[in-house]
N, C-alpha and C. Protein backbone atom coordinates (compact mmCIF):
# COMPACT_ATOMS: atom_id res chain seq x y z
N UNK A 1 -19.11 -53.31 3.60
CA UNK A 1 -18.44 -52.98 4.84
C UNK A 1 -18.11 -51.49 4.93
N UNK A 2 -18.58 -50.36 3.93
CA UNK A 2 -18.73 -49.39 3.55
C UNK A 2 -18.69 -48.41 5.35
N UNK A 3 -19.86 -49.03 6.06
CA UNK A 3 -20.47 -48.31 6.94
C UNK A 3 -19.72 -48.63 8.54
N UNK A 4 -18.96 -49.95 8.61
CA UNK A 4 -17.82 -50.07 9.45
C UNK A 4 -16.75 -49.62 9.33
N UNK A 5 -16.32 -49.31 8.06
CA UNK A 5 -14.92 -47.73 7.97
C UNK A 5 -15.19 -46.89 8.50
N UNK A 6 -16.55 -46.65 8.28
CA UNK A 6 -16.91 -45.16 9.15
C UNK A 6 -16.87 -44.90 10.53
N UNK A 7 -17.23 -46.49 11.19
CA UNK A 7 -17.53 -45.98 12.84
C UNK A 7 -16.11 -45.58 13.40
N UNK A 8 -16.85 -44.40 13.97
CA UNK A 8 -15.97 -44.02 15.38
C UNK A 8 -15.70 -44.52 16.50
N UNK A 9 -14.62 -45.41 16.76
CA UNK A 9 -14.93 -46.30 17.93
C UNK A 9 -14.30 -45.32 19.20
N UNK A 10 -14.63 -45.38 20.72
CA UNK A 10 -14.06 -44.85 21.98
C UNK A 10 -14.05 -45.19 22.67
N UNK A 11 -13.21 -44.92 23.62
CA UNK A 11 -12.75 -45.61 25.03
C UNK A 11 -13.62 -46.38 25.74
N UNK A 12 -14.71 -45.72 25.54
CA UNK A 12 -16.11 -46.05 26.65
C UNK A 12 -16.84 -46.96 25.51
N UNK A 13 -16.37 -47.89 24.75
CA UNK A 13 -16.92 -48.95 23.53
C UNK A 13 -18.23 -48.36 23.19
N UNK A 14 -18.21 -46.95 23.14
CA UNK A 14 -19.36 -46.64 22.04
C UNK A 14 -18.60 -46.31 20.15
N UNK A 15 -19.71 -46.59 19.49
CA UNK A 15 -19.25 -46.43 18.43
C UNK A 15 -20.52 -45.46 17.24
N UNK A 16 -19.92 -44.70 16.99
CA UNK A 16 -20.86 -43.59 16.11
C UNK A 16 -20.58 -43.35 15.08
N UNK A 17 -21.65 -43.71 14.10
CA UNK A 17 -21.81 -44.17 12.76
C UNK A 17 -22.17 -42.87 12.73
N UNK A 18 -21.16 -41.86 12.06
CA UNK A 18 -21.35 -40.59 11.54
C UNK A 18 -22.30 -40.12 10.30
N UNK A 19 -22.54 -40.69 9.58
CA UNK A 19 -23.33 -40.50 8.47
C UNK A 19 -24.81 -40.60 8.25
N UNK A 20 -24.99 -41.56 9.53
CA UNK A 20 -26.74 -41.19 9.96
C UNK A 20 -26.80 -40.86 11.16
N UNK A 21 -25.74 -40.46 11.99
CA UNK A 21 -25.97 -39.74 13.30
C UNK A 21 -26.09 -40.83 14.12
N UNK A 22 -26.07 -42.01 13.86
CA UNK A 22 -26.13 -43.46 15.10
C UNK A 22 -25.15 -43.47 16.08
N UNK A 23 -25.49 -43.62 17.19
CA UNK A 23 -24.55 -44.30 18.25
C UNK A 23 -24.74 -46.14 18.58
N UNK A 24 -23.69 -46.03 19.18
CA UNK A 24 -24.14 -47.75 19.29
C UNK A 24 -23.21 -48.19 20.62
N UNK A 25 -23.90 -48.66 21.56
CA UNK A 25 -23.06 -49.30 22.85
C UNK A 25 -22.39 -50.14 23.21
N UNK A 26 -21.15 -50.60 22.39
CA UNK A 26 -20.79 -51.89 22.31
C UNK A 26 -20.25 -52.87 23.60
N UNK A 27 -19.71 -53.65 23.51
CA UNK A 27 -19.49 -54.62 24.73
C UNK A 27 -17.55 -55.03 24.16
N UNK A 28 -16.72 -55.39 25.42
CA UNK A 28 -15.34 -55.66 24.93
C UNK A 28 -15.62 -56.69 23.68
N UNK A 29 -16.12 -57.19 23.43
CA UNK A 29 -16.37 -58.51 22.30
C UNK A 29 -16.76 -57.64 21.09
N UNK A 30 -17.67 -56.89 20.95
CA UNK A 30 -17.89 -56.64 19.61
C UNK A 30 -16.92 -55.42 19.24
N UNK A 31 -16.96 -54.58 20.19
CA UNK A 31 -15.82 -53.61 19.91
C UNK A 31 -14.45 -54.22 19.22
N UNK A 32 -14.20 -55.46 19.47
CA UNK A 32 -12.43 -56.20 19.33
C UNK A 32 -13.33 -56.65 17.90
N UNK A 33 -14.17 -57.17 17.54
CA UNK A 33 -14.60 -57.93 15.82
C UNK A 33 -14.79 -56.25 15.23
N UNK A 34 -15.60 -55.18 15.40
CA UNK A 34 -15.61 -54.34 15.16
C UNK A 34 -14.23 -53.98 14.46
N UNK A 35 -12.89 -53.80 15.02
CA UNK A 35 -11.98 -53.45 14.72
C UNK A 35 -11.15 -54.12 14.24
N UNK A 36 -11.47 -55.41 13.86
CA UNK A 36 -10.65 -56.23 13.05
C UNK A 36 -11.17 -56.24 11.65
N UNK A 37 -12.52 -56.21 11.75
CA UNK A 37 -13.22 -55.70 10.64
C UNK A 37 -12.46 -54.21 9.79
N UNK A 38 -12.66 -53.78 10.42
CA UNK A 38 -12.14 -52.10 9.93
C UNK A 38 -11.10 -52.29 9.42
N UNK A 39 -10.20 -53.66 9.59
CA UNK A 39 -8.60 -53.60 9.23
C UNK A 39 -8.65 -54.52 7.91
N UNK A 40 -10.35 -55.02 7.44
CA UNK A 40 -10.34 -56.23 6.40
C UNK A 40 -10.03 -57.38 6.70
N UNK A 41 -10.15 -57.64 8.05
CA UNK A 41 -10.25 -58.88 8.76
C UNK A 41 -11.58 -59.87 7.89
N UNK A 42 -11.17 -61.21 7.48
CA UNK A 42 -12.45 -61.86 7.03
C UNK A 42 -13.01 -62.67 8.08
N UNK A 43 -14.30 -63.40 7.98
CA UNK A 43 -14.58 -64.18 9.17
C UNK A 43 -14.12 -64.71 9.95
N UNK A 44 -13.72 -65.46 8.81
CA UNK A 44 -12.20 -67.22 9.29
C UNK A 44 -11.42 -65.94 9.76
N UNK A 45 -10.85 -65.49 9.28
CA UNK A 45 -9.41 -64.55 10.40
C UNK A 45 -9.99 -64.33 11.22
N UNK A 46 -10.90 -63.59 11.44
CA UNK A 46 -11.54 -63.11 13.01
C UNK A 46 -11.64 -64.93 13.94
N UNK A 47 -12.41 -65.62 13.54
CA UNK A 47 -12.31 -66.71 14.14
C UNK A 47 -11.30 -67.05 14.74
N UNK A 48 -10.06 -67.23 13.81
CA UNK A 48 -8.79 -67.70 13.94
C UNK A 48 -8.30 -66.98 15.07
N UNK A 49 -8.34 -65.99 15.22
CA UNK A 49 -7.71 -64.73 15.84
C UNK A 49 -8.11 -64.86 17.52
N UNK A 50 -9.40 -64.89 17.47
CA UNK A 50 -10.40 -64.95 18.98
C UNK A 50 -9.86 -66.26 19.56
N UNK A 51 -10.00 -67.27 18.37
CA UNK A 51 -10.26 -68.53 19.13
C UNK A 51 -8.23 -68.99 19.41
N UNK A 52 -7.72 -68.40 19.20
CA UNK A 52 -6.05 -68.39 19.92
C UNK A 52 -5.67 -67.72 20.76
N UNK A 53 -6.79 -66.30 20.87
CA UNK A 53 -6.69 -65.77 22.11
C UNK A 53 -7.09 -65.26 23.05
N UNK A 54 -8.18 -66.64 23.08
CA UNK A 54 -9.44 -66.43 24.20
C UNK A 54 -9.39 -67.93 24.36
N UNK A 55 -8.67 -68.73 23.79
CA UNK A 55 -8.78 -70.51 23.61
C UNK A 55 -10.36 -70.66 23.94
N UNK A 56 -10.68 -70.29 23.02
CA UNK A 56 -12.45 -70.83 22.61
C UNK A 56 -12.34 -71.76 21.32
N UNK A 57 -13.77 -72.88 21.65
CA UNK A 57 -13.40 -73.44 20.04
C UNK A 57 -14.63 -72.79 18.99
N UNK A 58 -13.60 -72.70 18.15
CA UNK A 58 -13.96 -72.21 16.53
C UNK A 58 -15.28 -72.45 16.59
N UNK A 59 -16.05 -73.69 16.58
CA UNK A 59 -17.35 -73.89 16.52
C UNK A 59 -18.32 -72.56 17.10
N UNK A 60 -17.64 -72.43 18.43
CA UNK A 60 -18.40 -71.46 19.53
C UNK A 60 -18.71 -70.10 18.75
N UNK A 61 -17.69 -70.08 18.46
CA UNK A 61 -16.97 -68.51 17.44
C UNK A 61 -17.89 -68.46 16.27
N UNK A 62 -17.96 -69.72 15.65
CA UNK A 62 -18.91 -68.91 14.23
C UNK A 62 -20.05 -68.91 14.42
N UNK A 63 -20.69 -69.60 15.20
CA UNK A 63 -21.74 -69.31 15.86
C UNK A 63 -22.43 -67.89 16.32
N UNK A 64 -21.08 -67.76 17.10
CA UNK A 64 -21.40 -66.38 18.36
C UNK A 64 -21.33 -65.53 17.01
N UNK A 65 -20.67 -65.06 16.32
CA UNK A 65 -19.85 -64.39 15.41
C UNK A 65 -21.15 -64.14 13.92
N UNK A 66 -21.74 -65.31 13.59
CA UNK A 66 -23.11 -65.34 12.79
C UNK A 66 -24.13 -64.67 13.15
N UNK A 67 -24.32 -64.64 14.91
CA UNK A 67 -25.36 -64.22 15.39
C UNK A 67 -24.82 -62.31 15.36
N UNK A 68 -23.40 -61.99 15.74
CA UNK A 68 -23.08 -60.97 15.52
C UNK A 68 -23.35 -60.11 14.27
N UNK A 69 -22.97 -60.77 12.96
CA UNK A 69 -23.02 -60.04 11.65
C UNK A 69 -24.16 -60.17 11.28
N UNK A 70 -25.54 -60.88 11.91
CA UNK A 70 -26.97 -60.51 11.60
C UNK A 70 -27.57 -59.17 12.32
N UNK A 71 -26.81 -58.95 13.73
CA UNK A 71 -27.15 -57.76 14.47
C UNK A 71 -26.87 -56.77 13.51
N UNK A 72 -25.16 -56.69 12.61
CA UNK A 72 -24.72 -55.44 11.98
C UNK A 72 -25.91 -55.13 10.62
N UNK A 73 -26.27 -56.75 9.98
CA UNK A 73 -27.29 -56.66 9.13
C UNK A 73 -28.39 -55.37 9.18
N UNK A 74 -28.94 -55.87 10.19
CA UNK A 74 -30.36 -55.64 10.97
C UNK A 74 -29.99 -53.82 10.93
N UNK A 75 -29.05 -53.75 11.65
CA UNK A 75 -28.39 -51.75 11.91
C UNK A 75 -27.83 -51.60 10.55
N UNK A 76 -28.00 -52.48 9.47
CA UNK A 76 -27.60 -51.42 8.19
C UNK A 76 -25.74 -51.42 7.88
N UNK A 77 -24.96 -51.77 9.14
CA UNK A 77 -23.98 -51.52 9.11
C UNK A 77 -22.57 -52.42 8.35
N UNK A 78 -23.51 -53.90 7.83
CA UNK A 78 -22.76 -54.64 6.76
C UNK A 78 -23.94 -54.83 5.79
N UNK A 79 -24.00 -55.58 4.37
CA UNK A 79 -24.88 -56.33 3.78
C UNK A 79 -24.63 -57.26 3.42
């Protein structure tokens, strides 16, 4: 999670991974896991967290949330 300490997140939900010069365009959803991450948020917490205050069910969440941390895969930005 080395490479999510690093991003720069901003107003306009871009986020720039300083160390290889990346930008990245995020959406209100990944920007909010983005930054729970950064705080050592684990899955289940992030789950927990969304799904009390968005009243989504959990199922939906690890789902949506799996498909998320294969995107960060893919950009290098977790392993």
């Amino acid at each position: 999670m080395q490479q999510i300490k690093q991003l720069v997140l901003d107003e306009n939900n871009v986020a720039f991974e300083p160390m290889m010069g990346n930008s990245y365009k995020l959406n209100d959803s990944a920007k909010e896991i983005i930054t729970l991450l950064k705080v050592h948020k684990t899955k289940d917490e992030i789950i927990e967290e969304l799904a009390q205050k968005y009243g989504v069910e959990k199922k939906e969440l690890y789902i949506d949330l799996n498909d998320f941390f294969s995107k960060l895969k893919i950009y290098g930005l977790i392993s």
